[in-house]
Protein backbone atom coordinates (compact mmCIF):
# COMPACT_ATOMS: atom_id res chain seq x y z
CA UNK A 1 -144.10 -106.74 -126.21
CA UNK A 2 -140.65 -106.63 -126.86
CA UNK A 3 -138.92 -109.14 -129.69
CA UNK A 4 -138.12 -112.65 -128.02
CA UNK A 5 -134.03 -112.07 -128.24
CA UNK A 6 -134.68 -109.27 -126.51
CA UNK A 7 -136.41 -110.40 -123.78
CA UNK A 8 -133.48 -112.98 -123.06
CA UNK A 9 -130.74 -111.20 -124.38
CA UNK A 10 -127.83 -109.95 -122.11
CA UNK A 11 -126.03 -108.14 -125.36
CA UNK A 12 -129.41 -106.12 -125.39
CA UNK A 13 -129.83 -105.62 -122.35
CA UNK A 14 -126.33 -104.41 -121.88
CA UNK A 15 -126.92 -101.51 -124.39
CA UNK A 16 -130.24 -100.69 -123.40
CA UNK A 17 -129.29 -100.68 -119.70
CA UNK A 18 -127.12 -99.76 -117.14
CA UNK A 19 -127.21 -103.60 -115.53
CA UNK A 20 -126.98 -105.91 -118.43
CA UNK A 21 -129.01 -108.59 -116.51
CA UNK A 22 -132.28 -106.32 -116.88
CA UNK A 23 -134.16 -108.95 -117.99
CA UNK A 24 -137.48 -110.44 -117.54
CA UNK A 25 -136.76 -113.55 -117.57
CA UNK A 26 -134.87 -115.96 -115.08
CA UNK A 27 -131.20 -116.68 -115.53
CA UNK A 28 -131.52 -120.24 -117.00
CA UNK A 29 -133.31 -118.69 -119.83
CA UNK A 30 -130.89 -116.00 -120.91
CA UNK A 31 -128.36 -115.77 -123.06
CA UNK A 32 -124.69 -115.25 -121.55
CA UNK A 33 -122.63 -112.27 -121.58
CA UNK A 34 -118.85 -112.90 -120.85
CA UNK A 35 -120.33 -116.26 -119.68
CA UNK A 36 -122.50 -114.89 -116.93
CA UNK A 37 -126.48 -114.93 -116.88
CA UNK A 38 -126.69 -113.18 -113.82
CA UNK A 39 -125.21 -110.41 -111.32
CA UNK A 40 -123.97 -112.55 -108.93
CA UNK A 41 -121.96 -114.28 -111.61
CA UNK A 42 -120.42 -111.04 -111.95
CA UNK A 43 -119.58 -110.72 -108.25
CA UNK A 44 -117.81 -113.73 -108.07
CA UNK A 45 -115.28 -112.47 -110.09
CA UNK A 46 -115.12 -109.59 -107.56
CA UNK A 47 -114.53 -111.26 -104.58
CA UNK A 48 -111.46 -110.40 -102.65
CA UNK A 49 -108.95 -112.78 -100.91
CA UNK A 50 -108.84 -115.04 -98.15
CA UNK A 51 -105.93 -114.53 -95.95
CA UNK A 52 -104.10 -117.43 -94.78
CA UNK A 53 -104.62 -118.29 -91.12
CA UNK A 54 -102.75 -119.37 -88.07
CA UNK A 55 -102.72 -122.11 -85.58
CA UNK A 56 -105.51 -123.70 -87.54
CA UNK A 57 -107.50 -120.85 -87.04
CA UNK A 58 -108.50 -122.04 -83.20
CA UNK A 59 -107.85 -120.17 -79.97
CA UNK A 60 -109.29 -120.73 -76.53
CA UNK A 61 -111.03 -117.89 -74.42
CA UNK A 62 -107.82 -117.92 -72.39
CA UNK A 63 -105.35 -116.73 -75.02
CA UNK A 64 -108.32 -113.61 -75.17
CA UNK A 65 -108.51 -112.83 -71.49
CA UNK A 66 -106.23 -115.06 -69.66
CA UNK A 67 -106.63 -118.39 -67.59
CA UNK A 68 -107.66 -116.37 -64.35
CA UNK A 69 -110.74 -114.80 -65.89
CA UNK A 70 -111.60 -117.82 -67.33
CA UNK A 71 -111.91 -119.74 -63.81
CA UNK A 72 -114.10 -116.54 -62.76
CA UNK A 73 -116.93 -117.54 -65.88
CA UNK A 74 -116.24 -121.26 -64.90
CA UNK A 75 -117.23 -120.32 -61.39
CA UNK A 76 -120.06 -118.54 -62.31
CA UNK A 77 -121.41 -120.46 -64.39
CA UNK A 78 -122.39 -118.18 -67.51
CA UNK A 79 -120.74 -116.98 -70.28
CA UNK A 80 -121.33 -113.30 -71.54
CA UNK A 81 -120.40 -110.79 -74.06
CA UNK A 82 -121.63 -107.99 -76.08
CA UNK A 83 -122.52 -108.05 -79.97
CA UNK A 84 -122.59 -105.34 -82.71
CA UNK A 85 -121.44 -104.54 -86.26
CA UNK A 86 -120.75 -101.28 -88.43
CA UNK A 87 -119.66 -99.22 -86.53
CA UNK A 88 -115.88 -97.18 -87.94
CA UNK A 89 -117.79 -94.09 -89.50
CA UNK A 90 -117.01 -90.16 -89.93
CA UNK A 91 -116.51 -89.10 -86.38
CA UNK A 92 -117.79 -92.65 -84.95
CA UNK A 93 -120.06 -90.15 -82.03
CA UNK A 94 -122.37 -92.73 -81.87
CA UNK A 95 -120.06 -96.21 -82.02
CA UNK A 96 -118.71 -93.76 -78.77
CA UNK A 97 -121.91 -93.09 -76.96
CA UNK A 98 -122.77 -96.90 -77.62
CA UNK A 99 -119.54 -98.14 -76.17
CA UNK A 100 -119.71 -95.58 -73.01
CA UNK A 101 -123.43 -97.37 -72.67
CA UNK A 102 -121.95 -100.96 -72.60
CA UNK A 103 -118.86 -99.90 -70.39
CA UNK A 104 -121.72 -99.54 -67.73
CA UNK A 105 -122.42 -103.40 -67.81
CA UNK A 106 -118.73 -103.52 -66.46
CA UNK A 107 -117.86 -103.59 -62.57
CA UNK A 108 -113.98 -103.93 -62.04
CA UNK A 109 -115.08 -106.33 -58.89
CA UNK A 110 -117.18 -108.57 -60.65
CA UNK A 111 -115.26 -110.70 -61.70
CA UNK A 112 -117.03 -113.72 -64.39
CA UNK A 113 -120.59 -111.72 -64.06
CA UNK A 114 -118.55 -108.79 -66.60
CA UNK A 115 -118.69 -109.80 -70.33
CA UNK A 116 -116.03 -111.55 -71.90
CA UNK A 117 -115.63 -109.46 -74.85
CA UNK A 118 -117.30 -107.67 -77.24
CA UNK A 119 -117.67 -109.66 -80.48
CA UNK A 120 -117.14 -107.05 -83.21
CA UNK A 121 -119.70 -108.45 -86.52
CA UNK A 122 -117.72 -106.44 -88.87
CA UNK A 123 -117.47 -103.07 -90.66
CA UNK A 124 -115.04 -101.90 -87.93
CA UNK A 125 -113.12 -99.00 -90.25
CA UNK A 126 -115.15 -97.74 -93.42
CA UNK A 127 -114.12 -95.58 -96.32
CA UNK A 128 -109.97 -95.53 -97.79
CA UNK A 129 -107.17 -94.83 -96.05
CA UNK A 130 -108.13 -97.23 -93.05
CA UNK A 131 -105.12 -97.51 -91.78
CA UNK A 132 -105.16 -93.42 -90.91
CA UNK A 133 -108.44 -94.04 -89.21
CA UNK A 134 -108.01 -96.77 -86.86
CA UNK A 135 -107.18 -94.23 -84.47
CA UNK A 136 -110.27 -91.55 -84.82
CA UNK A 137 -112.97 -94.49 -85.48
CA UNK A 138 -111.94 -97.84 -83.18
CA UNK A 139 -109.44 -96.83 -80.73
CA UNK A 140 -110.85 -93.40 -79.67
CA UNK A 141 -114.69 -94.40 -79.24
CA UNK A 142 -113.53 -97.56 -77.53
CA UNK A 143 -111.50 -95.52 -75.43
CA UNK A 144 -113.88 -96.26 -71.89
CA UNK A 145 -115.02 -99.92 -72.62
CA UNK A 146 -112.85 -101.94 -70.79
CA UNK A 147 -113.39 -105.40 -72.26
CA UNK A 148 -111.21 -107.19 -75.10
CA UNK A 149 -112.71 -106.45 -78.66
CA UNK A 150 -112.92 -109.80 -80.66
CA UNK A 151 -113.85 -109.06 -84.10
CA UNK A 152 -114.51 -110.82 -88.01
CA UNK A 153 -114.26 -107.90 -90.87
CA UNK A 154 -116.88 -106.73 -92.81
CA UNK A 155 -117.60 -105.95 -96.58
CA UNK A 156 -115.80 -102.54 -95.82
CA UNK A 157 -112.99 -103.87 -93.85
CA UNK A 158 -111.53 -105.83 -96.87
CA UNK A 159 -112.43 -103.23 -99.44
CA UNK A 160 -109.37 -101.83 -101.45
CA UNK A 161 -111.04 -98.35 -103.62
CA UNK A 162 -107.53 -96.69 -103.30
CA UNK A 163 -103.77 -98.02 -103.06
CA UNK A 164 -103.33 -97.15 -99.86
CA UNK A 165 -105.83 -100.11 -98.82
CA UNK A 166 -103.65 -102.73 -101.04
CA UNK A 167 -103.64 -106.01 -100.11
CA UNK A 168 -107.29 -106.40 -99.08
CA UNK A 169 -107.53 -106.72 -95.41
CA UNK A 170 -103.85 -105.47 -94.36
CA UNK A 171 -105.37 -103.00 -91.63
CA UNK A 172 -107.76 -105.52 -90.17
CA UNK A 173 -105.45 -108.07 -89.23
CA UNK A 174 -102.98 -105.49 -88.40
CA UNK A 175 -105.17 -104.18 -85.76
CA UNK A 176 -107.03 -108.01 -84.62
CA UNK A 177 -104.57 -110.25 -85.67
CA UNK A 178 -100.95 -109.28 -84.89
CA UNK A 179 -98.17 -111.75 -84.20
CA UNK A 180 -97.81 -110.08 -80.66
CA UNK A 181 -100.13 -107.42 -78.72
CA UNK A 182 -98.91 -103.94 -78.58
CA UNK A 183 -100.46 -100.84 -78.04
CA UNK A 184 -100.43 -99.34 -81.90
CA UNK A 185 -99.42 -95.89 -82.41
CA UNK A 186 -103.23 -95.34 -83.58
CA UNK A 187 -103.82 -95.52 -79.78
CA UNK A 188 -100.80 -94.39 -78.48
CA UNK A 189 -100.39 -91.78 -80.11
CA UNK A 190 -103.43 -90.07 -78.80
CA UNK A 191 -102.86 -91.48 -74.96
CA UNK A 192 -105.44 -94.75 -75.39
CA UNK A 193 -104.09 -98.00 -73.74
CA UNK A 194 -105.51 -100.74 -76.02
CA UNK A 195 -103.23 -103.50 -77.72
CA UNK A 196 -103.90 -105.03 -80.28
CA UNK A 197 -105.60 -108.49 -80.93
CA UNK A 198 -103.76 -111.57 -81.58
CA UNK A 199 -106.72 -113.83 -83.51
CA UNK A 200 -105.48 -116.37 -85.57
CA UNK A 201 -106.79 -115.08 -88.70
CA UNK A 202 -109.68 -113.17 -90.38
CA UNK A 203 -111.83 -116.43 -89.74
CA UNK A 204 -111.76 -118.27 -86.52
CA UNK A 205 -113.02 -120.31 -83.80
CA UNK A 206 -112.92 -119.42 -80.10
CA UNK A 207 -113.59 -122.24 -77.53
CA UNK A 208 -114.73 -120.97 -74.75
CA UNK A 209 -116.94 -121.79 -71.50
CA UNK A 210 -120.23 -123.43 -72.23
CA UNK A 211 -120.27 -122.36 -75.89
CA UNK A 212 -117.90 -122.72 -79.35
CA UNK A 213 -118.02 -119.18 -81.14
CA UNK A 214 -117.12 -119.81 -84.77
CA UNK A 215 -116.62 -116.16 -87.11
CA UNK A 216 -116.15 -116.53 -90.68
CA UNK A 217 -115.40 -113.71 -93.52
CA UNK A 218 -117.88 -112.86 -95.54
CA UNK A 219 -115.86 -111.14 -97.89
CA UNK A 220 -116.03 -107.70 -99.80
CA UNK A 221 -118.84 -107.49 -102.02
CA UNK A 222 -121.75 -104.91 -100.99
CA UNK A 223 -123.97 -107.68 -101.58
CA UNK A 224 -124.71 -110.62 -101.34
CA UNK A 225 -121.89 -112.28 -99.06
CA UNK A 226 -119.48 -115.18 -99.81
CA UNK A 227 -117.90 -117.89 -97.96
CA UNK A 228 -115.37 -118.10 -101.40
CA UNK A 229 -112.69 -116.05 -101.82
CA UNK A 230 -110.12 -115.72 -104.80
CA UNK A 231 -106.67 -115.15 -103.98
CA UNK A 232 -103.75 -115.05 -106.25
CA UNK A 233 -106.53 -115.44 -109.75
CA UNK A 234 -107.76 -118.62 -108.35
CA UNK A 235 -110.98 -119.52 -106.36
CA UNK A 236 -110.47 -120.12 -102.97
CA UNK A 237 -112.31 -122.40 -101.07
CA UNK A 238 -110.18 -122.81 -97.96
CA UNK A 239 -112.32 -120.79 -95.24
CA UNK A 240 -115.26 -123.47 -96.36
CA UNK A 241 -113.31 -126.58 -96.05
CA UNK A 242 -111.95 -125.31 -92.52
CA UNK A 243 -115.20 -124.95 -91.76
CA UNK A 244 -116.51 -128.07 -92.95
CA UNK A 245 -113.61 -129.89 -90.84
CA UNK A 246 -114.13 -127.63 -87.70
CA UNK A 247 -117.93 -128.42 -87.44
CA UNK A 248 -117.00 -132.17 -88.17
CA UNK A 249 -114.67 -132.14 -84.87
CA UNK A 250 -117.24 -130.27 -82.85
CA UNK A 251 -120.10 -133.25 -84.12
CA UNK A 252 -117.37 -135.45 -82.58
CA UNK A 253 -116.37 -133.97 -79.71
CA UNK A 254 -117.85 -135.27 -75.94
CA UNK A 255 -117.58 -131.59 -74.49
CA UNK A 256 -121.47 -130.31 -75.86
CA UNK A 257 -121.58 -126.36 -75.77
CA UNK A 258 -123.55 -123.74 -77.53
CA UNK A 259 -122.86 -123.39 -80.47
CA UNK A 260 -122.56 -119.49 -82.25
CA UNK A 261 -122.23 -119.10 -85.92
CA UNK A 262 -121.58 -115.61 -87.39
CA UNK A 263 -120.79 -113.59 -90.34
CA UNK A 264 -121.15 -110.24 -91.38
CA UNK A 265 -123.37 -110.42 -94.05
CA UNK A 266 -126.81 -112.16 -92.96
CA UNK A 267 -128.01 -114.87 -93.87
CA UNK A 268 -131.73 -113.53 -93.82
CA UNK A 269 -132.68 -109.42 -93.81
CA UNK A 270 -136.21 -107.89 -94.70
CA UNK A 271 -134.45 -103.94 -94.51
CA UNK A 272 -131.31 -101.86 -95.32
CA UNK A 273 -129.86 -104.96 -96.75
CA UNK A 274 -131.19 -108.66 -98.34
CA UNK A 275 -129.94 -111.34 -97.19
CA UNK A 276 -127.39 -113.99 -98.22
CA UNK A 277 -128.72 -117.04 -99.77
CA UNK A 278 -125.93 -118.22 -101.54
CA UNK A 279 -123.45 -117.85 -98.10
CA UNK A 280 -126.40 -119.47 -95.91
CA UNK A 281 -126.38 -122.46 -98.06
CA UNK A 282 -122.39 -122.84 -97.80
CA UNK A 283 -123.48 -123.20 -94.59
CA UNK A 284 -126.02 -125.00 -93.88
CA UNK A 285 -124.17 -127.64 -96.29
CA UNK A 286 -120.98 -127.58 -94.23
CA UNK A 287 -123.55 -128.21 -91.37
CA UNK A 288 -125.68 -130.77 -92.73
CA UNK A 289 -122.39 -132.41 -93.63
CA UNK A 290 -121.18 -132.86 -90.02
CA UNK A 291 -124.26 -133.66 -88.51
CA UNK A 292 -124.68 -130.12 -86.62
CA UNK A 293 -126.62 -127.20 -86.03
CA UNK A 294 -125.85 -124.08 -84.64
CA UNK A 295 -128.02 -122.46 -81.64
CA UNK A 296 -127.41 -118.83 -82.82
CA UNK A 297 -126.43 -117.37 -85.89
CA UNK A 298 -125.22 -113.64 -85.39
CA UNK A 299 -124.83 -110.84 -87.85
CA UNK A 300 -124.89 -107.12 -88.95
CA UNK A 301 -124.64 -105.42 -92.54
CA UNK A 302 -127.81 -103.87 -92.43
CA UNK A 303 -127.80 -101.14 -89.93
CA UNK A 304 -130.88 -102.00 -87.61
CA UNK A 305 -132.04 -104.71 -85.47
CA UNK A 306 -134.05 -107.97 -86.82
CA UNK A 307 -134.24 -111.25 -85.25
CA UNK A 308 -136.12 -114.20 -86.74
CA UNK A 309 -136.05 -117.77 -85.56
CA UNK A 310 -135.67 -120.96 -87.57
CA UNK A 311 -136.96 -124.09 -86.90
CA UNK A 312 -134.97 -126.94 -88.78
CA UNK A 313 -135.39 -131.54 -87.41
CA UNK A 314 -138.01 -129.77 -84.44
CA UNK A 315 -134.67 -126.96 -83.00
CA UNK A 316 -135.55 -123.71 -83.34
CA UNK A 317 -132.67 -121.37 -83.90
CA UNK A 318 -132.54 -117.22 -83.60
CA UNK A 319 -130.94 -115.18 -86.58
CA UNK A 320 -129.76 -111.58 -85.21
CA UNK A 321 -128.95 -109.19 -87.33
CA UNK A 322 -127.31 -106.46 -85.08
CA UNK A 323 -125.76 -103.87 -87.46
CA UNK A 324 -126.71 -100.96 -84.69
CA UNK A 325 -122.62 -100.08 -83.15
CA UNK A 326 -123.09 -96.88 -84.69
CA UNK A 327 -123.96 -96.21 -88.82
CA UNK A 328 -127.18 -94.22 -88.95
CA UNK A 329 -130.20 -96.74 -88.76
CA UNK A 330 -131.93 -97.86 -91.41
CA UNK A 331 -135.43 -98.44 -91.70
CA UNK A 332 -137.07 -101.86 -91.01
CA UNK A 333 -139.85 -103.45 -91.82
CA UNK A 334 -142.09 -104.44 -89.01
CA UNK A 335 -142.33 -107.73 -87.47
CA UNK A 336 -144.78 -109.67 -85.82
CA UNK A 337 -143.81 -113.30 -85.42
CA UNK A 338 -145.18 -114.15 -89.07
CA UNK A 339 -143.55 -116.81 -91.48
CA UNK A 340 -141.11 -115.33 -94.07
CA UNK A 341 -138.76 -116.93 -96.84
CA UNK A 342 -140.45 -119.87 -97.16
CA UNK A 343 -141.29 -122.68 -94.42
CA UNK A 344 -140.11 -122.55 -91.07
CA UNK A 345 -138.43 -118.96 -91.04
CA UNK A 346 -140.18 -116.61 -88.82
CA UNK A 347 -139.52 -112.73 -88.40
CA UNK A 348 -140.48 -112.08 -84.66
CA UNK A 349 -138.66 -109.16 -83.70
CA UNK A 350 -137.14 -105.72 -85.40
CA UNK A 351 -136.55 -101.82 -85.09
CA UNK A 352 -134.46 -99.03 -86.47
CA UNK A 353 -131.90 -98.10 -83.61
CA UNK A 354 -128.58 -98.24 -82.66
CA UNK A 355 -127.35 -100.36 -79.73
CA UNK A 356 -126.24 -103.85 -78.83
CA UNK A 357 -126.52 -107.37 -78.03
CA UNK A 358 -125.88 -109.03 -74.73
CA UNK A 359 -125.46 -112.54 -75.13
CA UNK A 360 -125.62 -114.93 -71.46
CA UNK A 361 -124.39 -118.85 -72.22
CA UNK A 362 -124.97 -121.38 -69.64
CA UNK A 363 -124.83 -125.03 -69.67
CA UNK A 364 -128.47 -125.17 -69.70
CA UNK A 365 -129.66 -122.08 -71.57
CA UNK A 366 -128.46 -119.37 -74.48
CA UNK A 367 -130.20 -115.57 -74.40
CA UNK A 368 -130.37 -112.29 -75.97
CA UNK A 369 -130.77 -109.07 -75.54
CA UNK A 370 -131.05 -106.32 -77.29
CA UNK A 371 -130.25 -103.03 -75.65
CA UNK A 372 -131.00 -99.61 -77.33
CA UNK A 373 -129.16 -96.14 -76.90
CA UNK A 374 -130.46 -93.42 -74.70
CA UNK A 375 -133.73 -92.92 -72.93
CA UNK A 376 -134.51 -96.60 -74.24
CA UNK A 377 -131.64 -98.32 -72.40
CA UNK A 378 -133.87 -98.86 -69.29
CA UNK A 379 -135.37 -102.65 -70.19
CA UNK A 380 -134.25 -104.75 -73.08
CA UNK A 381 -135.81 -104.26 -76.70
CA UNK A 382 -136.07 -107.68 -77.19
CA UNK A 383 -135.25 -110.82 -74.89
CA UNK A 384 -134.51 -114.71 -76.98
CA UNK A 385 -134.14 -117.19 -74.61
CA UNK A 386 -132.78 -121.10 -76.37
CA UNK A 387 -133.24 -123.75 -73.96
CA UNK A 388 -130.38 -125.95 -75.16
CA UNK A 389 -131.65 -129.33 -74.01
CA UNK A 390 -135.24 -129.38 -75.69
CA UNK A 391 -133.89 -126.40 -78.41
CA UNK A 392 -137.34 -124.18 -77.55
CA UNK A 393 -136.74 -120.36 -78.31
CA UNK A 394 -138.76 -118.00 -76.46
C-alpha cells in the first residue's frame, strides 16, 4: 500500500504519471494541482469560444426552404428530415454512398412527403486546414442529395491544431452561417450547385411544422462536452442562458409542438465514446427551470448507433446517438432494453454501422428510424415511435 500523500496527491501523481489525476481516490479527497482535482477541471480551461449569434439565434423552417414548401408539410400533415453526425473524413466514400442512399427518399413531385432537411449532428470537416476541405469532404459527397443541409458543429468543427484553423469555428459558420447564400468556390469550383447556409449562429432554434428543433454547441473538447464556452479569457455562459430563455418562451407559448433537443456530444453512450454528464445536467436544469421536457434528444460523437429511452414525471423520451454519416464504426455494446445509468434510463437499441435517421413529426406522433447502408437498407434497423399526447415510446 502506497504512503497516504500519495494516494491523494496530484504533485505525485503528476511525476509518477502521465495524467496527474491517477489517483485512487475521488476528487473531493485529493489534493489540488494548479487548483484542479480532476481532468475535467483541466478541460474547462480548454474549452473554445462561443460565437456570437444572430437574430436571437431563431429562424423559421421558411427562411430554410421557403414559404411554398412549407404549405406542402402543412398540407400533409408530417414533418420529416434525415439525421447523422461525423461524417467530413479522408476521402468522405462513405458520407457519399450514405448521402446517394438518402437522395433515394427524395421524389422531385412529392412535394411535403420529401424531407425537410438533413440535420447535420456535427463533425462535418475533420483534421486542419478545414477550410481546403470543405470542398473534397461536404460539398462533393453531398453532391446528389437534394435537400438543404442544416447543421450544429462538432468537437472537430471548432478545433484549431494549426493557424490556419484560427479563430475556432471560422469555416463552420462560413459554410452554415453566412450573411447571404452563395454557392462557395469549394463547390463551384468543382461544378457542385450548393449555397451556403444562412443559420443564425453555431447554436439555434428552428420553428418549424408540428415540432421546435433546438441545436446547441457542444464545444471542442474530445470529451466530455460543454454547454460553456470561454471567449476572450472569460467563461462564457451565453449559449446556456439563451437556452434557458428559449425553453422558457416555448413553456409559454399556446402553439404545442414536438419538441427536439440536440448536441453533438451525447448525453448518454455505452461505446466509442462516454457520455456527457456534466452537458446533460446544463440541460436538464435549463429544462427543469422552464417547466419543459423535450420528446427527443438527438446526437452523434461516437460513431455507431444507440438509442435508449428515458422516462422522467411518467414521459418517456428516446436518446439517439447517430454518429453513422460516414467515420468507420465503432464497436457497441449490445442492447437489450435493460436499465443503465441509474433509474429510469434504458438502453433498448444499438449496432456498429453507418447510416441514418429518418425522423416523421405529426401533430399526434414523433418516430424514428434508423436506416443502414447497403444490403441492410431494405427495412429499418430500428423503429421509436413517441405518442405525444400520453408520451408512450414504442
Amino acid at each position: 500500500m502506497p504512503p497516504k500523500n500519495q494516494l491523494t496527491s496530484t504533485t505525485y501523481s503528476k511525476h509518477r504519471f502521465a495524467h496527474p489525476f491517477y489517483l485512487p481516490v475521488p476528487p473531493s479527497s485529493r489534493q489540488p494541482i494548479n487548483g484542479h482535482t480532476s481532468i475535467t477541471d483541466w478541460s474547462k480551461t480548454q474549452l473554445g469560444p462561443i460565437p456570437p449569434v444572430r437574430k436571437n439565434a431563431s429562424l423559421i423552417l421558411d427562411d430554410v426552404i421557403g414559404a411554398d414548401g412549407v404549405k406542402e408539410i402543412e398540407q400533409v400533415g408530417e414533418l420529416r428530415f434525415h439525421a447523422l453526425g461525423d461524417t467530413g473524413v479522408g476521402q468522405a466514400h462513405e458520407a457519399e454512398l450514405i448521402s446517394d442512399e438518402m437522395a433515394t427518399d427524395f421524389n422531385p413531385a412529392a412535394g411535403g412527403l420529401n424531407p425537410a432537411f438533413l440535420f447535420h449532428l456535427g463533425d462535418v470537416i475533420y483534421g486542419p486546414d478545414k477550410a481546403a476541405h470543405y470542398s473534397d469532404r461536404f460539398y462533393r459527397p453531398y453532391r446528389h442529395y437534394p435537400g438543404k443541409i442544416v447543421a450544429i458543429p462538432g468537437n472537430h468543427d471548432g478545433e484549431v491544431t494549426t493557424p490556419v484553423d484560427d479563430p475556432s469555428l471560422k469555416d463552420f459558420q462560413a459554410n452554415f452561417c453566412a450573411d447571404k447564400a452563395a454557392v462557395p468556390p469549394q463547390a463551384a469550383g468543382t461544378g457542385i450547385y450548393r449555397e451556403t447556409m444562412t443559420m443564425p449562429g453555431v447554436y439555434w432554434m428552428l420553428d418549424a411544422p408540428f415540432a421546435r428543433i433546438i441545436g446547441l454547441y457542444s464545444n471542442r473538447l474530445e470529451n466530455p462536452g460543454f454547454l460553456e464556452g470561454i471567449t476572450s479569457g472569460k467563461n462564457d455562459t451565453s449559449q446556456i442562458d439563451w437556452l434557458k430563455k428559449t425553453l422558457a418562451t416555448i413553456a409559454k407559448s399556446k402553439d404545442k409542438k414536438a419538441l427536439v433537443i440536440a448536441t453533438h456530444h451525447p448525453p448518454y453512450s455505452q461505446s466509442g465514446h462516454s457520455g456527457s454528464t456534466q452537458m446533460n445536467q446544463s440541460i436538464d436544469d435549463a429544462c427543469t427551470q422552464a417547466g419543459v421536457t423535450p420528446d427527443l434528444f438527438l446526437s452523434a460523437h461516437a460513431h455507431n448507433y444507440q438509442h435508449y429511452t428515458r422516462h422522467i414525471a411518467g414521459k418517456g423520451i428516446p436518446y439517439i446517438v447517430v454518429g453513422t454519416g460516414g467515420m468507420p464504426p465503432q464497436p457497441v455494446a449490445p442492447a437489450a432494453g435493460s436499465p443503465v445509468g441509474g433509474p429510469g434510463l434504458t438502453y433498448d437499441s444499438a449496432v456498429a454501422s453507418y447510416g441514418y435517421l429518418y425522423v416523421t413529426i405529426s401533430a399526434q406522433q414523433l418516430k424514428t428510424e434508423f436506416w443502414q447502408l447497403g444490403q441492410q437498407h431494405t427495412k429499418a434497423f430500428d423503429t421509436v415511435t413517441v405518442n405525444l399526447a400520453t408520451h408512450l415510446v414504442n
